[in-house]
N, C-alpha and C. Protein backbone atom coordinates (compact mmCIF):
# COMPACT_ATOMS: atom_id res chain seq x y z
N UNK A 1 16.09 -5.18 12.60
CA UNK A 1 15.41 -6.27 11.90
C UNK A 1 13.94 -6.29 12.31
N UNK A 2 13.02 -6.15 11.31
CA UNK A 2 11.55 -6.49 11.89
C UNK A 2 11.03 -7.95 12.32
N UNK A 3 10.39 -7.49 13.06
CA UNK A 3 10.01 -8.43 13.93
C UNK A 3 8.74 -9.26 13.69
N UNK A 4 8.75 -10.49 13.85
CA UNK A 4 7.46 -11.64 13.09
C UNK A 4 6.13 -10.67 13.22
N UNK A 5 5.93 -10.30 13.90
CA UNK A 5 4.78 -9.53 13.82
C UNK A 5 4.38 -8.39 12.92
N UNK A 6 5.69 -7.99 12.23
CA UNK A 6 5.84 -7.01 11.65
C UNK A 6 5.83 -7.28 9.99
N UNK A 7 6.51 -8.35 10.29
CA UNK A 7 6.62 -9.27 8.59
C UNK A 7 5.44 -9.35 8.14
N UNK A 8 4.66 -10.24 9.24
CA UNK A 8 3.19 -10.51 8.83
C UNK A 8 2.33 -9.24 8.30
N UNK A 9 2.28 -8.44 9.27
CA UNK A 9 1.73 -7.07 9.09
C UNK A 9 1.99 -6.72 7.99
N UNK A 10 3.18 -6.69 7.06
CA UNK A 10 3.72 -6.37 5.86
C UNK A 10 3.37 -7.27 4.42
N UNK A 11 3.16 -8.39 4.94
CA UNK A 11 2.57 -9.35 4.15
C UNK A 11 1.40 -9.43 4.03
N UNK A 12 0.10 -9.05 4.79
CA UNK A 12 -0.97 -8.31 4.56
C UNK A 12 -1.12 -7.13 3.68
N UNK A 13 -0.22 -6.43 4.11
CA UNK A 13 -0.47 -5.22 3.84
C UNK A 13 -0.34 -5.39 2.11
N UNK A 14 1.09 -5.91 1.79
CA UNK A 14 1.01 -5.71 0.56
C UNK A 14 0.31 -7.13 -0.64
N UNK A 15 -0.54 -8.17 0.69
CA UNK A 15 -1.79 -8.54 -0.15
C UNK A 15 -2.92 -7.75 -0.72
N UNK A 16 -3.04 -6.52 0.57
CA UNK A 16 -4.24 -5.78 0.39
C UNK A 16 -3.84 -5.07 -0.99
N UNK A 17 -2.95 -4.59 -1.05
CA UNK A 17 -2.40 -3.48 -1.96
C UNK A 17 -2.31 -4.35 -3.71
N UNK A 18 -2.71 -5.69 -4.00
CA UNK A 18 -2.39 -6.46 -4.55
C UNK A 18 -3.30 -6.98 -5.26
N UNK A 19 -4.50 -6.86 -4.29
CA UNK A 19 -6.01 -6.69 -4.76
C UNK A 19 -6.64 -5.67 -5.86
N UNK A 20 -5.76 -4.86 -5.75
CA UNK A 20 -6.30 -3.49 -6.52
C UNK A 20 -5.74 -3.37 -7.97
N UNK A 21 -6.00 -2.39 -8.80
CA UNK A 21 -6.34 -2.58 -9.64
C UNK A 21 -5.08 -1.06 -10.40
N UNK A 22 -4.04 -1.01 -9.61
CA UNK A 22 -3.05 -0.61 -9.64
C UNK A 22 -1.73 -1.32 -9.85
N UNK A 23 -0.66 -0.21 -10.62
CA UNK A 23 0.73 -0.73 -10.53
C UNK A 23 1.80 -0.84 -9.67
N UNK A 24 2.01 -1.16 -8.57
CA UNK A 24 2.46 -1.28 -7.26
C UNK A 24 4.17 -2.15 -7.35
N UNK A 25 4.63 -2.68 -8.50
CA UNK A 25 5.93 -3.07 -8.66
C UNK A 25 6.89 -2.70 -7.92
N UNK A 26 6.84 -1.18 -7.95
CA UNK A 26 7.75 -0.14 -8.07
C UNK A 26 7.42 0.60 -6.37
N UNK A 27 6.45 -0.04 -5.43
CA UNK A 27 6.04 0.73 -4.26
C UNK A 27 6.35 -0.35 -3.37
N UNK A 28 7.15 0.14 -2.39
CA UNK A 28 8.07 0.17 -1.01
C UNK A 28 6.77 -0.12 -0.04
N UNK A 29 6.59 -1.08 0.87
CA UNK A 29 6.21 -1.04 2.36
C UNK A 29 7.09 -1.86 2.95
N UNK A 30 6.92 -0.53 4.29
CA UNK A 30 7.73 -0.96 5.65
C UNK A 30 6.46 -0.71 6.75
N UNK A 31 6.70 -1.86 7.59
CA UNK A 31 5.80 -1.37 9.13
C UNK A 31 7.02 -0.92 9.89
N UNK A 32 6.42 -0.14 10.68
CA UNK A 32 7.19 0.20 12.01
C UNK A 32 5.77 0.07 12.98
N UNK A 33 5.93 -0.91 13.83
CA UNK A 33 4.63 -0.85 15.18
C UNK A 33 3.67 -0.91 14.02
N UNK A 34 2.43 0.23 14.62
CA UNK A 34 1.33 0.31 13.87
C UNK A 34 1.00 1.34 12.25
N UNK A 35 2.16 2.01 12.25
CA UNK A 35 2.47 2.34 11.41
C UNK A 35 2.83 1.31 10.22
N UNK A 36 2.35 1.85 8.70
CA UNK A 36 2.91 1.50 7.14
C UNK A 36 3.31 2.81 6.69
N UNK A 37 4.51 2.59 6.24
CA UNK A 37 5.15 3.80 5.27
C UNK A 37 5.15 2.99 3.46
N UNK A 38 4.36 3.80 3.11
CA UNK A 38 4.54 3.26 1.41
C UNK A 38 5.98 4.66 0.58
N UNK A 39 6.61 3.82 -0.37
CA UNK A 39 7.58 4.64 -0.78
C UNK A 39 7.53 4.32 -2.16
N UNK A 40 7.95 4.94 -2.95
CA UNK A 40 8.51 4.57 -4.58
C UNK A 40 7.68 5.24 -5.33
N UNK A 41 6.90 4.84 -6.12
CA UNK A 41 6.16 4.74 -7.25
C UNK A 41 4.68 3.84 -7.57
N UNK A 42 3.73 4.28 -7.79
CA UNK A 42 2.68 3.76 -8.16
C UNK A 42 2.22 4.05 -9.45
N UNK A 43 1.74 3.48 -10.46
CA UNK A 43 0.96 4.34 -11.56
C UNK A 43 -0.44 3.21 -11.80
N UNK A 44 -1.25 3.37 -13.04
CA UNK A 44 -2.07 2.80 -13.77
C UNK A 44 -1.54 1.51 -13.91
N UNK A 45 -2.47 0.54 -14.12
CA UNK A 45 -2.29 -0.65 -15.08
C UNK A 45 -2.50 -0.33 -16.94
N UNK A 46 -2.10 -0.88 -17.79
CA UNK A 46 -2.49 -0.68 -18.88
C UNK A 46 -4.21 -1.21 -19.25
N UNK A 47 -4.53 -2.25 -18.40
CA UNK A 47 -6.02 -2.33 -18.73
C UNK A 47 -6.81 -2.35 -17.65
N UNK A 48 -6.53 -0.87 -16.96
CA UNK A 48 -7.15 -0.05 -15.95
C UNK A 48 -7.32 1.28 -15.92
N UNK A 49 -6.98 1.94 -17.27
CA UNK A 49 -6.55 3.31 -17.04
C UNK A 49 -7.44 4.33 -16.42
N UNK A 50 -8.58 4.04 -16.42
CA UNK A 50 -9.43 5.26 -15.47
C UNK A 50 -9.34 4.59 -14.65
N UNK A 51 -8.81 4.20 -13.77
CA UNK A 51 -8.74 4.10 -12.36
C UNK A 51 -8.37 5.51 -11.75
N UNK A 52 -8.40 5.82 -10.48
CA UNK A 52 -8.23 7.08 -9.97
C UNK A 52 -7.13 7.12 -8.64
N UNK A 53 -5.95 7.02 -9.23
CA UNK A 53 -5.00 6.73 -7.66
C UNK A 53 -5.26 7.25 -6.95
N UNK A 54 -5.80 8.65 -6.48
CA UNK A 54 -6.12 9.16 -5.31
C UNK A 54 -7.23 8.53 -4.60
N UNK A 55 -7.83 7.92 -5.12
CA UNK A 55 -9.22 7.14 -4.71
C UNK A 55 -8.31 5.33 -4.44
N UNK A 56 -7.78 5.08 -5.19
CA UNK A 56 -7.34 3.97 -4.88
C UNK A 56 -6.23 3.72 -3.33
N UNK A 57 -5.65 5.20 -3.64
CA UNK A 57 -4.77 5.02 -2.10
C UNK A 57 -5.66 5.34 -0.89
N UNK A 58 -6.62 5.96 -0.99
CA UNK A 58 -7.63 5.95 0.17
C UNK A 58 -8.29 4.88 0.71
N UNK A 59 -8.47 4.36 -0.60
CA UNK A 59 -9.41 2.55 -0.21
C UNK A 59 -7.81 1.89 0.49
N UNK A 60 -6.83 1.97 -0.06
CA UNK A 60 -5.89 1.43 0.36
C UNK A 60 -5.90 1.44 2.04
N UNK A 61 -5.83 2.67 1.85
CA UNK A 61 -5.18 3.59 3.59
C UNK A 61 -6.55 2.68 4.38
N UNK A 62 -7.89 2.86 4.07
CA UNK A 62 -8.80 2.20 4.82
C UNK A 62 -9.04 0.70 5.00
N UNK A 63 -8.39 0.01 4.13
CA UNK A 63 -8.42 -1.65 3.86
C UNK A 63 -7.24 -1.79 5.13
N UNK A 64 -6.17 -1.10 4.90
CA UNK A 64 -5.16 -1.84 5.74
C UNK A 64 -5.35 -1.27 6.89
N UNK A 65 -6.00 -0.54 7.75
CA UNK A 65 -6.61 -0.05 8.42
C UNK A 65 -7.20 -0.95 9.37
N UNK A 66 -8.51 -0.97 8.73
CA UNK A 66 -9.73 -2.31 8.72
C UNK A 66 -9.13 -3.73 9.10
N UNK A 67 -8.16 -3.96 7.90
CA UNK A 67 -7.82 -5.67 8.26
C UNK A 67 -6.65 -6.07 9.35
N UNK A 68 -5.38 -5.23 8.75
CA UNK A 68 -3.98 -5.46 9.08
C UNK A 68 -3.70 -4.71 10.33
N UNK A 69 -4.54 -3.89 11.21
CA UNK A 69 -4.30 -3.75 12.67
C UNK A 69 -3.05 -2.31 12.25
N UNK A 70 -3.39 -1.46 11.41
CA UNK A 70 -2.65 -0.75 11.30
C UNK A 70 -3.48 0.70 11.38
N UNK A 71 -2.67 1.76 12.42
CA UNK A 71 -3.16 2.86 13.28
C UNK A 71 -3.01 3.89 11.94
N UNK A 72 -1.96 4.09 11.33
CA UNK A 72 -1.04 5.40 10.48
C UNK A 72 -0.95 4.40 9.43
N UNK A 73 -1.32 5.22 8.32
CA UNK A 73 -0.34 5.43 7.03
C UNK A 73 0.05 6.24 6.47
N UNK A 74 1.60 6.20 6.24
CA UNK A 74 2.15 7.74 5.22
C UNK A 74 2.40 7.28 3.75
N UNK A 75 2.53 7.79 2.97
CA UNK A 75 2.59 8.16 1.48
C UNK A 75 3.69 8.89 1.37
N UNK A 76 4.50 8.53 0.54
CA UNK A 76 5.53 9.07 -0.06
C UNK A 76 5.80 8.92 -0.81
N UNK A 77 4.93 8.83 -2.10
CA UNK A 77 5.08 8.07 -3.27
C UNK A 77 4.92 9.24 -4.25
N UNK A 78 5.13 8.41 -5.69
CA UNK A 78 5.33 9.25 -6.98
C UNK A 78 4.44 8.58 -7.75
N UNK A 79 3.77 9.23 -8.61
CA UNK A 79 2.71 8.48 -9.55
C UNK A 79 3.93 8.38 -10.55
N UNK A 80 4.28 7.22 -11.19
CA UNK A 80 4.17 6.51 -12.55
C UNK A 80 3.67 6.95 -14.12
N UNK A 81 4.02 7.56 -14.92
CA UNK A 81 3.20 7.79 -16.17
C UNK A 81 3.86 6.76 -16.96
């Protein structure tokens, strides 16, 4: 079971991720410690389509970084069409 510290961490995390200008429905976070593992699926919004997910998961990886006290992030995700 994660632990209050961990919830929180997770509840950041997927504020940060919430901000953006992506489809994130379909994408999984877990903390472990300082670690985020993202899982599932990401794609476009319909009135975002040049957005650039590879650019968006980087700002990602660096926001939660920056705010949420988090060391690692992995990716294991699938883009969405």
């Amino acid at each position: 079971m994660a632990t209050i510290d961990n919830k929180e961490t997770t509840r950041r995390v997927r504020a940060e991720v919430a901000r953006r200008n992506i489809d994130s429905t379909m994408l999984n976070v877990a903390v472990l410690g300082t670690t985020v593992h993202f899982t599932g699926f990401i794609g476009k919004l319909r009135s975002h389509e040049e957005v650039d997910l590879k650019e968006e998961m980087e700002t990602i990886t660096h926001l939660v970084q920056m705010h949420c006290g988090v060391r690692e992030v992995i990716w294991e995700t699938k883009v969405r069409t």
